[in-house]
Protein backbone atom coordinates (compact mmCIF):
# COMPACT_ATOMS: atom_id res chain seq x y z
CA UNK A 1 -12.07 -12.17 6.17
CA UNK A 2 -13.85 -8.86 6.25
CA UNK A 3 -13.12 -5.52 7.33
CA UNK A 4 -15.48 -3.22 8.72
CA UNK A 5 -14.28 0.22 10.56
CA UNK A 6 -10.83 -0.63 11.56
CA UNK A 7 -11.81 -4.37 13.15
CA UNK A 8 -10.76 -7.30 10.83
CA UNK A 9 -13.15 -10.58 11.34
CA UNK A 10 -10.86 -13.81 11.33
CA UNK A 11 -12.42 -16.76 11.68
CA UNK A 12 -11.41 -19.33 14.05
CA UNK A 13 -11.78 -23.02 12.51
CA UNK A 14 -11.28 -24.86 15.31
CA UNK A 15 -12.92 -23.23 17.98
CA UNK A 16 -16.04 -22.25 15.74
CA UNK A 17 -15.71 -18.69 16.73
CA UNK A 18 -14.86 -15.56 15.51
CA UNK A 19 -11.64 -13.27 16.47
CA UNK A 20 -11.94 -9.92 16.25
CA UNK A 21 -8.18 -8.00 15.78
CA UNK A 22 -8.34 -4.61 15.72
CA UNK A 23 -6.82 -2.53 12.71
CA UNK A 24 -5.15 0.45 11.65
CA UNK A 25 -6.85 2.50 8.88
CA UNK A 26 -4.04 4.58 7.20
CA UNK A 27 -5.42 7.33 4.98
CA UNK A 28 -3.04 8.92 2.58
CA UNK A 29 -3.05 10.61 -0.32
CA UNK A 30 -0.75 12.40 -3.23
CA UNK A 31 -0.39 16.22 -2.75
CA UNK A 32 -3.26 17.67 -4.39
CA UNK A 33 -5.73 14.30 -3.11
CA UNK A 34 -6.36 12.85 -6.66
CA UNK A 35 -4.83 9.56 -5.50
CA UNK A 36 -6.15 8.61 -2.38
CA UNK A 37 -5.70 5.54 -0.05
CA UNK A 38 -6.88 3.62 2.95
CA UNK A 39 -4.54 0.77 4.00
CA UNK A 40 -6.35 -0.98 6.82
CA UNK A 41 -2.86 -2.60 8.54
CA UNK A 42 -4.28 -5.68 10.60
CA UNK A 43 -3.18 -6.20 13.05
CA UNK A 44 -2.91 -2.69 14.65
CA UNK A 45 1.26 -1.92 14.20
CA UNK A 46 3.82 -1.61 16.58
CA UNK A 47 5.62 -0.29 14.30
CA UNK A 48 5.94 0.02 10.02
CA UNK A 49 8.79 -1.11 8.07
CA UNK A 50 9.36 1.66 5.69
CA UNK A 51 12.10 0.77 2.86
CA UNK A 52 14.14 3.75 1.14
CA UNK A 53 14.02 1.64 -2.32
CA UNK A 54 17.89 3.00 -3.92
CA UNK A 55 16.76 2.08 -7.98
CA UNK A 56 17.19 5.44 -9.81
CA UNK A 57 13.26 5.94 -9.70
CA UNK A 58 12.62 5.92 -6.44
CA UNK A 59 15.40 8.43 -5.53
CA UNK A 60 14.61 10.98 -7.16
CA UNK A 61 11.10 10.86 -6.46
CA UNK A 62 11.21 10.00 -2.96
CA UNK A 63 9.71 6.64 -2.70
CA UNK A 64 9.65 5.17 1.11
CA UNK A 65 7.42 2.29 0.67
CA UNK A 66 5.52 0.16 3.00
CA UNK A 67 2.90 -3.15 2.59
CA UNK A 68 1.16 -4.92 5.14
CA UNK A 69 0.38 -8.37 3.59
CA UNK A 70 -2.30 -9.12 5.90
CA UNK A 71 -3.46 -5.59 5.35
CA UNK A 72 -6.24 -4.49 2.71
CA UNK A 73 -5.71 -1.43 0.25
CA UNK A 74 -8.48 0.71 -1.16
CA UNK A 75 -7.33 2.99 -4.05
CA UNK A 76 -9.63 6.15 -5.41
CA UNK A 77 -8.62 8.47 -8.45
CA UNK A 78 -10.37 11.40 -8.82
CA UNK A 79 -9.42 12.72 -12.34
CA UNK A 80 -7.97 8.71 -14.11
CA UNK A 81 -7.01 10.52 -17.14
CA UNK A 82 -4.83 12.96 -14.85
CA UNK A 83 -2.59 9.83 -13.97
CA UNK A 84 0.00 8.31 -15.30
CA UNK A 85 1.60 4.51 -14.69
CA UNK A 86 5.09 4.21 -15.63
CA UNK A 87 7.32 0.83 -15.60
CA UNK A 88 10.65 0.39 -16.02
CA UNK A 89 13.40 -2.47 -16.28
CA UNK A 90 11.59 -5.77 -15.81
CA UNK A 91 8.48 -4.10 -16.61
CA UNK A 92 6.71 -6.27 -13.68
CA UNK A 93 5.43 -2.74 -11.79
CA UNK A 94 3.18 -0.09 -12.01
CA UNK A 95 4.24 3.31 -10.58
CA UNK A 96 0.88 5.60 -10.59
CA UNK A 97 2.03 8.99 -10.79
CA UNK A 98 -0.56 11.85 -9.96
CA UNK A 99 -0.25 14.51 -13.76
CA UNK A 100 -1.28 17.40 -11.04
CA UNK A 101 1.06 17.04 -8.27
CA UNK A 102 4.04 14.72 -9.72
CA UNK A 103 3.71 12.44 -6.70
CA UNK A 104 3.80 8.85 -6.89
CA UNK A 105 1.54 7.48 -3.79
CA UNK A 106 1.61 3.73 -4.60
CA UNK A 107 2.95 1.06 -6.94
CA UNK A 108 1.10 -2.07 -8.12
CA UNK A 109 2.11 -5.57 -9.66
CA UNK A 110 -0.24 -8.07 -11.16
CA UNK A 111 1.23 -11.55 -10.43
CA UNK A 112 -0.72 -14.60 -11.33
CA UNK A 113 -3.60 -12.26 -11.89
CA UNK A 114 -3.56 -10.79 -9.01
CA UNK A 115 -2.95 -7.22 -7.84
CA UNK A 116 -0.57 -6.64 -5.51
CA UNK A 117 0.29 -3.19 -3.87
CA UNK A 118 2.97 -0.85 -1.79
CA UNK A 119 2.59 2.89 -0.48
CA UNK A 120 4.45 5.64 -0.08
CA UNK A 121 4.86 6.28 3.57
CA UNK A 122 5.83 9.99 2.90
CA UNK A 123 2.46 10.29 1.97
CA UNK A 124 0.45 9.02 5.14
CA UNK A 125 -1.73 11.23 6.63
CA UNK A 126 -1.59 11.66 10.69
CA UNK A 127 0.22 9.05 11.48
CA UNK A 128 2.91 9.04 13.90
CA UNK A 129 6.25 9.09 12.39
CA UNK A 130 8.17 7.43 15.55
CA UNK A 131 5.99 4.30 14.08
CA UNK A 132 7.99 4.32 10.88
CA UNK A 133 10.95 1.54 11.11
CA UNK A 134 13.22 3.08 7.84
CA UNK A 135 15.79 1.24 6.34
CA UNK A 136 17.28 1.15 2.81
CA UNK A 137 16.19 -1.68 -0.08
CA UNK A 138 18.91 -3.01 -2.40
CA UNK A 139 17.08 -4.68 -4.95
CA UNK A 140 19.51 -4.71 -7.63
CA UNK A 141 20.51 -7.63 -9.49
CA UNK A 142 16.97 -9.76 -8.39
CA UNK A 143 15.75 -11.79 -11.20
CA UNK A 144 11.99 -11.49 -12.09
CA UNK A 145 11.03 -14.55 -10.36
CA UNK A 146 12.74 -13.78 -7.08
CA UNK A 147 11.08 -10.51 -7.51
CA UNK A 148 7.69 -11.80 -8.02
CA UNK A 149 8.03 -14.09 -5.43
CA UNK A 150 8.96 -11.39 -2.80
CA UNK A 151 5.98 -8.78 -3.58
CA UNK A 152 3.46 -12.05 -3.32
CA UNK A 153 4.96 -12.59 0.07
CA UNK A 154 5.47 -9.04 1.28
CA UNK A 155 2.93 -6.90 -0.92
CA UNK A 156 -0.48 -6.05 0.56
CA UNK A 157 -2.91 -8.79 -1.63
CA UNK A 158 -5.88 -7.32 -1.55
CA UNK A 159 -6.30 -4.28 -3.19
CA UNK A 160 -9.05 -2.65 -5.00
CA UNK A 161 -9.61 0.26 -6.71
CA UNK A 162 -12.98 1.72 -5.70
CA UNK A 163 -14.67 5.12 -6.84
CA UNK A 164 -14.43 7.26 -3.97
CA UNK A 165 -13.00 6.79 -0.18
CA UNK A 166 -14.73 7.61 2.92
CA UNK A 167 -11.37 8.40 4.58
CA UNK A 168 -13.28 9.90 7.71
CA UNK A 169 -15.54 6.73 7.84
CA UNK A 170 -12.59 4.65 7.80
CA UNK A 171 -10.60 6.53 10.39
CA UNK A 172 -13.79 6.26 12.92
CA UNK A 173 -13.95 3.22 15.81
């Protein structure tokens, strides 16, 4: 599967042919732009589930956080040694936390050796806010393994952290 300016390239086994769904680059970013993001959510939403997580953390920091599994994530940091991660409780997450701004723009699990993801929808740039589906997430009481198993199925799986974004390229047709 490859993604290349907001069209995601499935292929189609039986037929022999290629499908071509078209995406939705999200660009996003912490307050002062040293955490940046481009979630490319294929296919193109009708609307994102946005969860209010209610753990202590999350509260008071404002976390409203959204995956698209069959989505892709790319992650730049401007200034690394300007972040922080901090984990908590089952120690199974990653919260990266901008030193600049104080905001938290996305959270990251390694599971099986690979990195899962969530973002911040309070930090999405331009999109339309009618798209956002919120609701509150009650995760108390989840053992790890339930956990784990929930961000492998709900988590975006492919993410990467890359140098720099083009977050105009990616916005483009």
């Amino acid at each position: 599967m490859s993604a290349i300016a907001g069209v995601v390239e499935l292929p189609d086994r039986a037929a022999g042919i290629s499908l071509h769904v078209m995406g939705m680059p999200i660009v996003g970013s912490c307050h002062c732009k040293n955490i940046s993001f481009v979630l490319d959510w294929s296919p193109e939403p009708t609307e994102i589930p946005a969860r209010a997580c209610s753990c202590s953390f999350c509260m008071r920091h404002g976390g409203v956080w959204t995956a698209c599994p069959t989505g892709s994530l790319k992650i730049a940091i401007k200034e690394p040694e300007r972040t922080s991660k901090y984990s908590f409780d089952t120690k199974t997450a990653d919260f990266h936390i901008c030193s600049i701004c104080g905001l938290v723009p996305i959270v990251t699990s390694r599971i099986d050796g690979r990195l899962f993801a969530v973002v911040n929808v309070n930090l999405f740039d331009g999109v339309d806010p009618a798209l956002l589906r919120r609701a509150p997430a009650h995760l108390e009481g989840e053992d790890e393994s339930t956990r784990l198993a929930r961000r492998k199925r709900n988590w975006i799986g492919d993410v990467e952290f890359v140098s720099t974004l083009d977050a105009e390229a990616a916005t483009q047709p």
